[in-house]
C-alpha atoms as a PDB file:
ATOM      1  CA  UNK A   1       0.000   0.000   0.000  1.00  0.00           C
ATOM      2  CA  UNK A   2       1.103   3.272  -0.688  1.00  0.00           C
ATOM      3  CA  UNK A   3      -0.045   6.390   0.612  1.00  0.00           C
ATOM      4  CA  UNK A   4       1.208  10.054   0.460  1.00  0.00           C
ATOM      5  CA  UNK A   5       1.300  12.543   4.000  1.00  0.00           C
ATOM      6  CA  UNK A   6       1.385  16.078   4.687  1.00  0.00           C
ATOM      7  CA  UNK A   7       2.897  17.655   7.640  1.00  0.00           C
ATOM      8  CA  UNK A   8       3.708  21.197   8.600  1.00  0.00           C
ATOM      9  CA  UNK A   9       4.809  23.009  12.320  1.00  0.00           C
ATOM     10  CA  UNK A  10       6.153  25.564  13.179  1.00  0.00           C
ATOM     11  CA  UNK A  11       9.085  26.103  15.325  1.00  0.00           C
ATOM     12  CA  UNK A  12       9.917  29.307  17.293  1.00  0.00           C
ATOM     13  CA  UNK A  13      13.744  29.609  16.111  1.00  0.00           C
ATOM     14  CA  UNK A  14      15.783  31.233  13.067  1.00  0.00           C
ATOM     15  CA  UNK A  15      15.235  29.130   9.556  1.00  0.00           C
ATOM     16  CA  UNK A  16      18.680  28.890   9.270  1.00  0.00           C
ATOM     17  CA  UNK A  17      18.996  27.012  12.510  1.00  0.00           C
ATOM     18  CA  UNK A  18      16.498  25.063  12.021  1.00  0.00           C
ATOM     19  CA  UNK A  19      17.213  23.736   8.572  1.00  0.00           C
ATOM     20  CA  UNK A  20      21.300  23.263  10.130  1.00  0.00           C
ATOM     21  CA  UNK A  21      19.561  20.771  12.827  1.00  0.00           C
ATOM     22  CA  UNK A  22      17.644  18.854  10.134  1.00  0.00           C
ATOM     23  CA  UNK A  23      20.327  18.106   8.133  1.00  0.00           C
ATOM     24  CA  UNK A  24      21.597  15.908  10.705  1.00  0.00           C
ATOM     25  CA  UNK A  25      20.080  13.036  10.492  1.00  0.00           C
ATOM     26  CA  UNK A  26      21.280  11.133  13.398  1.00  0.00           C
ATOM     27  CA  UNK A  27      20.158  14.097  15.771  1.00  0.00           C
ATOM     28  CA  UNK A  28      16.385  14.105  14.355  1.00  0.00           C
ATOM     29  CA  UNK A  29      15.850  10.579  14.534  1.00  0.00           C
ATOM     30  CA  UNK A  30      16.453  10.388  18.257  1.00  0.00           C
ATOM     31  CA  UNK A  31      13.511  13.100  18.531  1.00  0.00           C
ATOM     32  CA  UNK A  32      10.863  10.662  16.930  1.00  0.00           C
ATOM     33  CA  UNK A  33       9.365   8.265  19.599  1.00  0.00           C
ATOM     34  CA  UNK A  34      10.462   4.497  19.197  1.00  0.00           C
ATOM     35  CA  UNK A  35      13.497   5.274  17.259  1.00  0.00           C
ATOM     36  CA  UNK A  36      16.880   3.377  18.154  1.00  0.00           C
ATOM     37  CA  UNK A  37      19.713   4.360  16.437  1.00  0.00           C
ATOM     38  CA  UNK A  38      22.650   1.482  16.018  1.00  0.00           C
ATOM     39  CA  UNK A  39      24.939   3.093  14.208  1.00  0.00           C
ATOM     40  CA  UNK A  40      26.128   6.276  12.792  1.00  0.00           C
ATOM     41  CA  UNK A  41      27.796   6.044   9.391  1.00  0.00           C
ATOM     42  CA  UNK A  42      28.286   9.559   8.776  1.00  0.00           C
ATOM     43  CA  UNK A  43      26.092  12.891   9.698  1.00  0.00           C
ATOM     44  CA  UNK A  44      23.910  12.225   6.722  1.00  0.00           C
ATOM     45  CA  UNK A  45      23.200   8.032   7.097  1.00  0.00           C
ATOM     46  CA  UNK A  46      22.548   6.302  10.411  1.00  0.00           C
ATOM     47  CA  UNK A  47      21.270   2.951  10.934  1.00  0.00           C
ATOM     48  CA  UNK A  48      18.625   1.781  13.532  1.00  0.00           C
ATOM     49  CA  UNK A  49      14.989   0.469  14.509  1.00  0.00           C
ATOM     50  CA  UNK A  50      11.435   1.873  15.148  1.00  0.00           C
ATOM     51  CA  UNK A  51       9.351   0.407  17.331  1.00  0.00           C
ATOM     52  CA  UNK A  52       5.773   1.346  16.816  1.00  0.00           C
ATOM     53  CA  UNK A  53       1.967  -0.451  18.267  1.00  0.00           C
ATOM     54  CA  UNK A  54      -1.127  -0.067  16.213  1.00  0.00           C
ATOM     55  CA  UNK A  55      -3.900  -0.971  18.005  1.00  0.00           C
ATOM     56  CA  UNK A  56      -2.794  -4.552  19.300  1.00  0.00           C
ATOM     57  CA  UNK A  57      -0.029  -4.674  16.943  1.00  0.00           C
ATOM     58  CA  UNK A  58       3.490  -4.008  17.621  1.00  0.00           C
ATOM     59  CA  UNK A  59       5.997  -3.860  15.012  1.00  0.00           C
ATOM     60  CA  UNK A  60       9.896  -3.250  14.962  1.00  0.00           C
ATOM     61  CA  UNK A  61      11.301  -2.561  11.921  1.00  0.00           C
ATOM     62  CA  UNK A  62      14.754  -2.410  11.163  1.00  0.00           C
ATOM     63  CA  UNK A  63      16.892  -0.564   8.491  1.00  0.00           C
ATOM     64  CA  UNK A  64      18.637   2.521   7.875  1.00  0.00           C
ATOM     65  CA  UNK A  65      18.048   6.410   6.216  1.00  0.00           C
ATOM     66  CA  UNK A  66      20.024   8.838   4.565  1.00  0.00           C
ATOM     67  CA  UNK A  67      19.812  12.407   3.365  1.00  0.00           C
ATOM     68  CA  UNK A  68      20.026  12.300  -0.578  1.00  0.00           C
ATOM     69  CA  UNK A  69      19.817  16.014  -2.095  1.00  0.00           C
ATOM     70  CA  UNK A  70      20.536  19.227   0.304  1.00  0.00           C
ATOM     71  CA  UNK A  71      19.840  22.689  -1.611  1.00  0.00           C
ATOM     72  CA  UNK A  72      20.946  25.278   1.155  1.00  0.00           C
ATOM     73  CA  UNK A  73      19.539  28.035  -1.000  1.00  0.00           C
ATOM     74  CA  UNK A  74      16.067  27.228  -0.965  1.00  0.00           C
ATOM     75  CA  UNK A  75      16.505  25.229   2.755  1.00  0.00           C
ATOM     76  CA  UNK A  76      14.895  21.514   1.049  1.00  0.00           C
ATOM     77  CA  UNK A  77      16.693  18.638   1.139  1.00  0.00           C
ATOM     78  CA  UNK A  78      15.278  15.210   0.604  1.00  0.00           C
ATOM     79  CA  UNK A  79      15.631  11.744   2.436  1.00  0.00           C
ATOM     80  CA  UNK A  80      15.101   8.543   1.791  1.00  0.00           C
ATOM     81  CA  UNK A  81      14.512   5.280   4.628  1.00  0.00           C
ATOM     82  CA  UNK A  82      13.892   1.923   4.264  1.00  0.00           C
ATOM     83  CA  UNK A  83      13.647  -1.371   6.582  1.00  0.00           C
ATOM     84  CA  UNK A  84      11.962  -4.692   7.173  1.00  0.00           C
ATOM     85  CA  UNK A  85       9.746  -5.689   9.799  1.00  0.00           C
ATOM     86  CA  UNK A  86      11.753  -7.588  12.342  1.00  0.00           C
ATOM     87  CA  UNK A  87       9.736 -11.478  12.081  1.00  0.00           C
ATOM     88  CA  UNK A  88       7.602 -11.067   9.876  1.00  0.00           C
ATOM     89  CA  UNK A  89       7.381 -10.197   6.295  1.00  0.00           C
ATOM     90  CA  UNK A  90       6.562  -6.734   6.701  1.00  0.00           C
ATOM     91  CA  UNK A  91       8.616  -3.895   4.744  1.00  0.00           C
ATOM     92  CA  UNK A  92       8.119   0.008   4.953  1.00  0.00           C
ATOM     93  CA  UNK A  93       9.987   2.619   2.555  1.00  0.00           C
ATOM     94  CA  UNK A  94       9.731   6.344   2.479  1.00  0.00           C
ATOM     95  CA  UNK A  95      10.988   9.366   0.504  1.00  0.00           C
ATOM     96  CA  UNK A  96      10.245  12.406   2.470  1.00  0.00           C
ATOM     97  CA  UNK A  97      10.846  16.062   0.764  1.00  0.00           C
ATOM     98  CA  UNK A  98      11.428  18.595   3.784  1.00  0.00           C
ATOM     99  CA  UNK A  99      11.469  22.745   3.205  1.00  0.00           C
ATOM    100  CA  UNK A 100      12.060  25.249   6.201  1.00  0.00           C
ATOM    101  CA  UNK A 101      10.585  28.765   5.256  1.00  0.00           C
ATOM    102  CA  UNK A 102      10.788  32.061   7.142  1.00  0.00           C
ATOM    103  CA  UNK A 103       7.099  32.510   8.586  1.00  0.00           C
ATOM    104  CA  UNK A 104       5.981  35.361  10.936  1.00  0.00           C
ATOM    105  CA  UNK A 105       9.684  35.322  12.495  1.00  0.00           C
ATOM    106  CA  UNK A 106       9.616  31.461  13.118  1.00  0.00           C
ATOM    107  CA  UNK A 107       9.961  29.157  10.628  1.00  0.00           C
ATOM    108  CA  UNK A 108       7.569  26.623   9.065  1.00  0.00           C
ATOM    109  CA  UNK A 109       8.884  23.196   8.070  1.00  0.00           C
ATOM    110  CA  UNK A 110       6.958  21.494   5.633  1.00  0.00           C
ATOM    111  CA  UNK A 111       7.498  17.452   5.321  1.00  0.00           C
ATOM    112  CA  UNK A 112       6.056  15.657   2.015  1.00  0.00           C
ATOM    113  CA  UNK A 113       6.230  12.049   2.352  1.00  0.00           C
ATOM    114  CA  UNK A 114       5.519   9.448   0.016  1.00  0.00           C
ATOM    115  CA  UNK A 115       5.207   5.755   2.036  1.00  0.00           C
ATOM    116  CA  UNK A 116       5.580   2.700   0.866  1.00  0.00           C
ATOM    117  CA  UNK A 117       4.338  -0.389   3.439  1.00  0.00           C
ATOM    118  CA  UNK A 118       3.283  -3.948   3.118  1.00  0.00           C
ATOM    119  CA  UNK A 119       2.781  -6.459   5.807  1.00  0.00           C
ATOM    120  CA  UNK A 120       0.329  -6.829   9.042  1.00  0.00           C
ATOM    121  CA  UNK A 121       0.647  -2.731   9.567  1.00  0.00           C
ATOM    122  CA  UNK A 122      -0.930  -1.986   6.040  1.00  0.00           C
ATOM    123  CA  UNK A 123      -4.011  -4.248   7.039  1.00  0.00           C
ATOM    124  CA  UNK A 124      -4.984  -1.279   8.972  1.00  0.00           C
ATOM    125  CA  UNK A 125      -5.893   1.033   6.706  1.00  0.00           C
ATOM    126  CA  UNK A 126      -4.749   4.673   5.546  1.00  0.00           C
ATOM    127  CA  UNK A 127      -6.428   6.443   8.285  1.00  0.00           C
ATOM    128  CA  UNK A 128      -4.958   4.608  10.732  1.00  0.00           C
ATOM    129  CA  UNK A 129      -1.423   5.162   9.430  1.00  0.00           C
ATOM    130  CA  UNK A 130      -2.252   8.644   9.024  1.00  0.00           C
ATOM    131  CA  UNK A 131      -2.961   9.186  12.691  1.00  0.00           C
ATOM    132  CA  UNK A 132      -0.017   7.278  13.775  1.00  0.00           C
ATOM    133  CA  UNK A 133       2.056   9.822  11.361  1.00  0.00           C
ATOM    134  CA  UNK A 134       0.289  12.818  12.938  1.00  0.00           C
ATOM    135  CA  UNK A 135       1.132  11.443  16.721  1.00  0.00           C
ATOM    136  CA  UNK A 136       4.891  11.019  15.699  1.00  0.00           C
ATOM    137  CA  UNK A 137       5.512  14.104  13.665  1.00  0.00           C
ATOM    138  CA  UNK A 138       3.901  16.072  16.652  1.00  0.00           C
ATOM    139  CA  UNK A 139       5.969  14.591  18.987  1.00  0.00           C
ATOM    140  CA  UNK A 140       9.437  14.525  17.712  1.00  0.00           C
ATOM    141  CA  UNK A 141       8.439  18.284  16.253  1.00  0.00           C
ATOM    142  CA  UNK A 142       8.155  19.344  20.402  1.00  0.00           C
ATOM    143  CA  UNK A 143      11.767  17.327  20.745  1.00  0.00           C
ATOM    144  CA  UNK A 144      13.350  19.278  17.748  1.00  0.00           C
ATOM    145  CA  UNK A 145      12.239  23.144  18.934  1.00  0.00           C
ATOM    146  CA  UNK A 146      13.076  21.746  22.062  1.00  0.00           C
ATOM    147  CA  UNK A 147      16.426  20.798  21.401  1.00  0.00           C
ATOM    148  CA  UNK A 148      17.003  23.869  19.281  1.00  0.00           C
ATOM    149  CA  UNK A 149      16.338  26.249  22.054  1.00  0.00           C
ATOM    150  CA  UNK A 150      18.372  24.529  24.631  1.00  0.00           C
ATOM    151  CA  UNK A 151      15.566  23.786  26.567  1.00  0.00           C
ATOM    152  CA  UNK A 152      16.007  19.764  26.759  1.00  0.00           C
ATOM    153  CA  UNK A 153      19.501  17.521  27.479  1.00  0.00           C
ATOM    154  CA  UNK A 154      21.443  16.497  24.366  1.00  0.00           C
ATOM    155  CA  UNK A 155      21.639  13.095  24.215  1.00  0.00           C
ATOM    156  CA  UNK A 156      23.642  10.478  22.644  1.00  0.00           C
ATOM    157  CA  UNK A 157      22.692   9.095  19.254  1.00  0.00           C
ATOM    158  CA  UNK A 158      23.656   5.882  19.864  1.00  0.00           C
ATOM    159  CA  UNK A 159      21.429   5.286  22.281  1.00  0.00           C
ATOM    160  CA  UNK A 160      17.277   5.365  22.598  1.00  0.00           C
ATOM    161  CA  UNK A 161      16.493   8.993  24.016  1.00  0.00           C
ATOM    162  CA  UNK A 162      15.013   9.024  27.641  1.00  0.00           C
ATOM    163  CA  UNK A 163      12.647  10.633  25.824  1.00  0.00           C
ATOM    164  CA  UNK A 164      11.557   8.566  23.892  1.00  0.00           C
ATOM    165  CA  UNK A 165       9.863   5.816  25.536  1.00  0.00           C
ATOM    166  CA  UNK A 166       7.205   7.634  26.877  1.00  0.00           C
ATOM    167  CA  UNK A 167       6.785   9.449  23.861  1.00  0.00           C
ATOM    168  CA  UNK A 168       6.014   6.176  22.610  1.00  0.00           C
ATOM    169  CA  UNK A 169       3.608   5.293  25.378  1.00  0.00           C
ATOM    170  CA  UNK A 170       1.408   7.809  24.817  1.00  0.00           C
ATOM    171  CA  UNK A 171       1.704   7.108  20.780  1.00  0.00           C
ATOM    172  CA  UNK A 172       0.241   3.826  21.276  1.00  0.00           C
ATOM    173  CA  UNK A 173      -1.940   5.115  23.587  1.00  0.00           C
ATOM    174  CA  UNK A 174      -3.700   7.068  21.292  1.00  0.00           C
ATOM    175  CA  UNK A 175      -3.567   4.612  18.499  1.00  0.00           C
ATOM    176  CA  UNK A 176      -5.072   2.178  20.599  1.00  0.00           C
ATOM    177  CA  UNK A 177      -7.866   4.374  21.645  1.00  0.00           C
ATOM    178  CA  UNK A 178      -8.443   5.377  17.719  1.00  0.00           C
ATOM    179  CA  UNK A 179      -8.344   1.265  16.944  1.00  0.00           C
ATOM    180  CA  UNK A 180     -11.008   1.047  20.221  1.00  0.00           C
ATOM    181  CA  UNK A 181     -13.149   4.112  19.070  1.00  0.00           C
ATOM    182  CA  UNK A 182     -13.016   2.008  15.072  1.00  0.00           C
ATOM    183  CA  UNK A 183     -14.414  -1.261  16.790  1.00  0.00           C
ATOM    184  CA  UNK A 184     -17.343   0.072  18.963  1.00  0.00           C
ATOM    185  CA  UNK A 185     -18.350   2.451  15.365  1.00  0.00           C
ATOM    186  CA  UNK A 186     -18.746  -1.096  13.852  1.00  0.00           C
ATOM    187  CA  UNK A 187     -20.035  -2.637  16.425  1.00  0.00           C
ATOM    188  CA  UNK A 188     -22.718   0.133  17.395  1.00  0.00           C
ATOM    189  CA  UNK A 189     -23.917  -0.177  13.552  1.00  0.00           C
ATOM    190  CA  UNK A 190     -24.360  -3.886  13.141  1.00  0.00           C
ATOM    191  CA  UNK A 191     -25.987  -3.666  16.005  1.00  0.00           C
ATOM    192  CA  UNK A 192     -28.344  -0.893  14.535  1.00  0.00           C
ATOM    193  CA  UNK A 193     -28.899  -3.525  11.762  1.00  0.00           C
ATOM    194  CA  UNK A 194     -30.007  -5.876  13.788  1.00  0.00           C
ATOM    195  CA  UNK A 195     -32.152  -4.439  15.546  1.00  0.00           C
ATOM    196  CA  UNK A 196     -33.537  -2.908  12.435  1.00  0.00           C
ATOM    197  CA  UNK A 197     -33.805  -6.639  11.023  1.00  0.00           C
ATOM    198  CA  UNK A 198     -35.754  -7.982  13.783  1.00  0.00           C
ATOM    199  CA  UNK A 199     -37.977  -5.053  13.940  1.00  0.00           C
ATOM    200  CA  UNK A 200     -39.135  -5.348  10.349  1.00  0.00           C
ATOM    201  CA  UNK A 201     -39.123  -9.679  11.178  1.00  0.00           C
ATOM    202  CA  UNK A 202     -41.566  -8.855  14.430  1.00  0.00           C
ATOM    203  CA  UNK A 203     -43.883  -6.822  11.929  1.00  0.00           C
ATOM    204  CA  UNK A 204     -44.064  -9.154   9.074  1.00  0.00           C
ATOM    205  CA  UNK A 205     -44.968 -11.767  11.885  1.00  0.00           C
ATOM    206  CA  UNK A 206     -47.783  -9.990  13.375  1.00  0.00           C
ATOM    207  CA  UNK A 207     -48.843  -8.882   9.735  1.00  0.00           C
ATOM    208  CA  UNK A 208     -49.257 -12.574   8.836  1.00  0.00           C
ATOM    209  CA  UNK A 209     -51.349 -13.103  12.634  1.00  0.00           C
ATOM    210  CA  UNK A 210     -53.446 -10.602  11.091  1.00  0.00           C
ATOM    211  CA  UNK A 211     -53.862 -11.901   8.221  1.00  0.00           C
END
């Protein structure tokens, strides 16, 4: 399944500072909740895991990123991850395009992603995967400013942020709860059918008692 996202925040620091952060790669990833980074090849490429529950499934998928295209002048760059579910036959793959503009004296970062998954995840639908994708984004967007201001510890990169296992927490909290909310819609209209059906069944009987 494939499936294209949109995300935009806004961060209370300079552009310039803001695009300098993002362009290193290792850094980011330990904002995002359930991200593990193994190893560092360079600033641009790092290798690691993410750890992620939808609902009652947990997945860890394993694999690595990289930053592919910088163009300083207009702040984009573009990067590209990849891994494989960790047993199981899941895979996930995304291209993300990321701009930082100038925007009221903060700056806007804009994140295009197009994702590529297959495996027990995709079973659950785009709008599921969308709200996961809003939870994370939000979150790790809190870490970055955060980080950027000076207002939370640096932490190694080779290491899962302290961070971001509660991040995580509440991540699959509110997946679980959107899952939950999905279940009792279905489940609160077949029982409206039902109803309905032996409503109409009742009337036909007394019709024919009538009759």
């Amino acid at each position: 399944m494939t499936v294209e996202l949109l995300h935009e925040f806004a961060i209370a620091a300079p552009p310039d500072a803001v695009f300098g952060f993002l362009l290193d790669a290792p850094s980011v990833v330990t904002c995002v909740p359930g991200v593990t980074i193994d190893r560092i090849v360079d600033e641009s490429t790092f290798e690691g895991s993410l750890k992620v529950k939808v609902g009652p499934v947990t997945v860890r998928y394993r694999g690595n990123g990289a930053i592919t295209a910088v163009d300083k002048d207009k702040r984009a760059a573009t990067i590209r991850a990849e891994g494989e579910e960790q047993g199981a036959a899941g895979t996930v793959a995304a291209t993300m395009e990321m701009s930082v503009a100038e925007a009221e004296g903060q700056s806007r970062v804009t994140i295009h992603t197009d994702l590529a998954i297959a495996g027990r995840v995709a079973t659950m639908g785009r709008g599921v995967l969308q709200q996961v994708s809003n939870q994370l984004v939000g979150q790790a967007a809190r870490q970055i400013e955060s980080r950027i201001l000076g207002s939370a510890p640096e932490t190694s990169a080779d290491v899962r942020t302290p961070a971001a296992a509660p991040a995580a927490g509440k991540t699959e909290l509110a997946v679980g709860a959107l899952v939950k909310g999905m279940i009792l819609g279905w489940l609160r209209k077949a029982l409206v059918v039902v109803l309905f059906g032996i409503e109409r069944l009742a009337a036909r009987t007394r019709e024919r008692i009538k009759g």
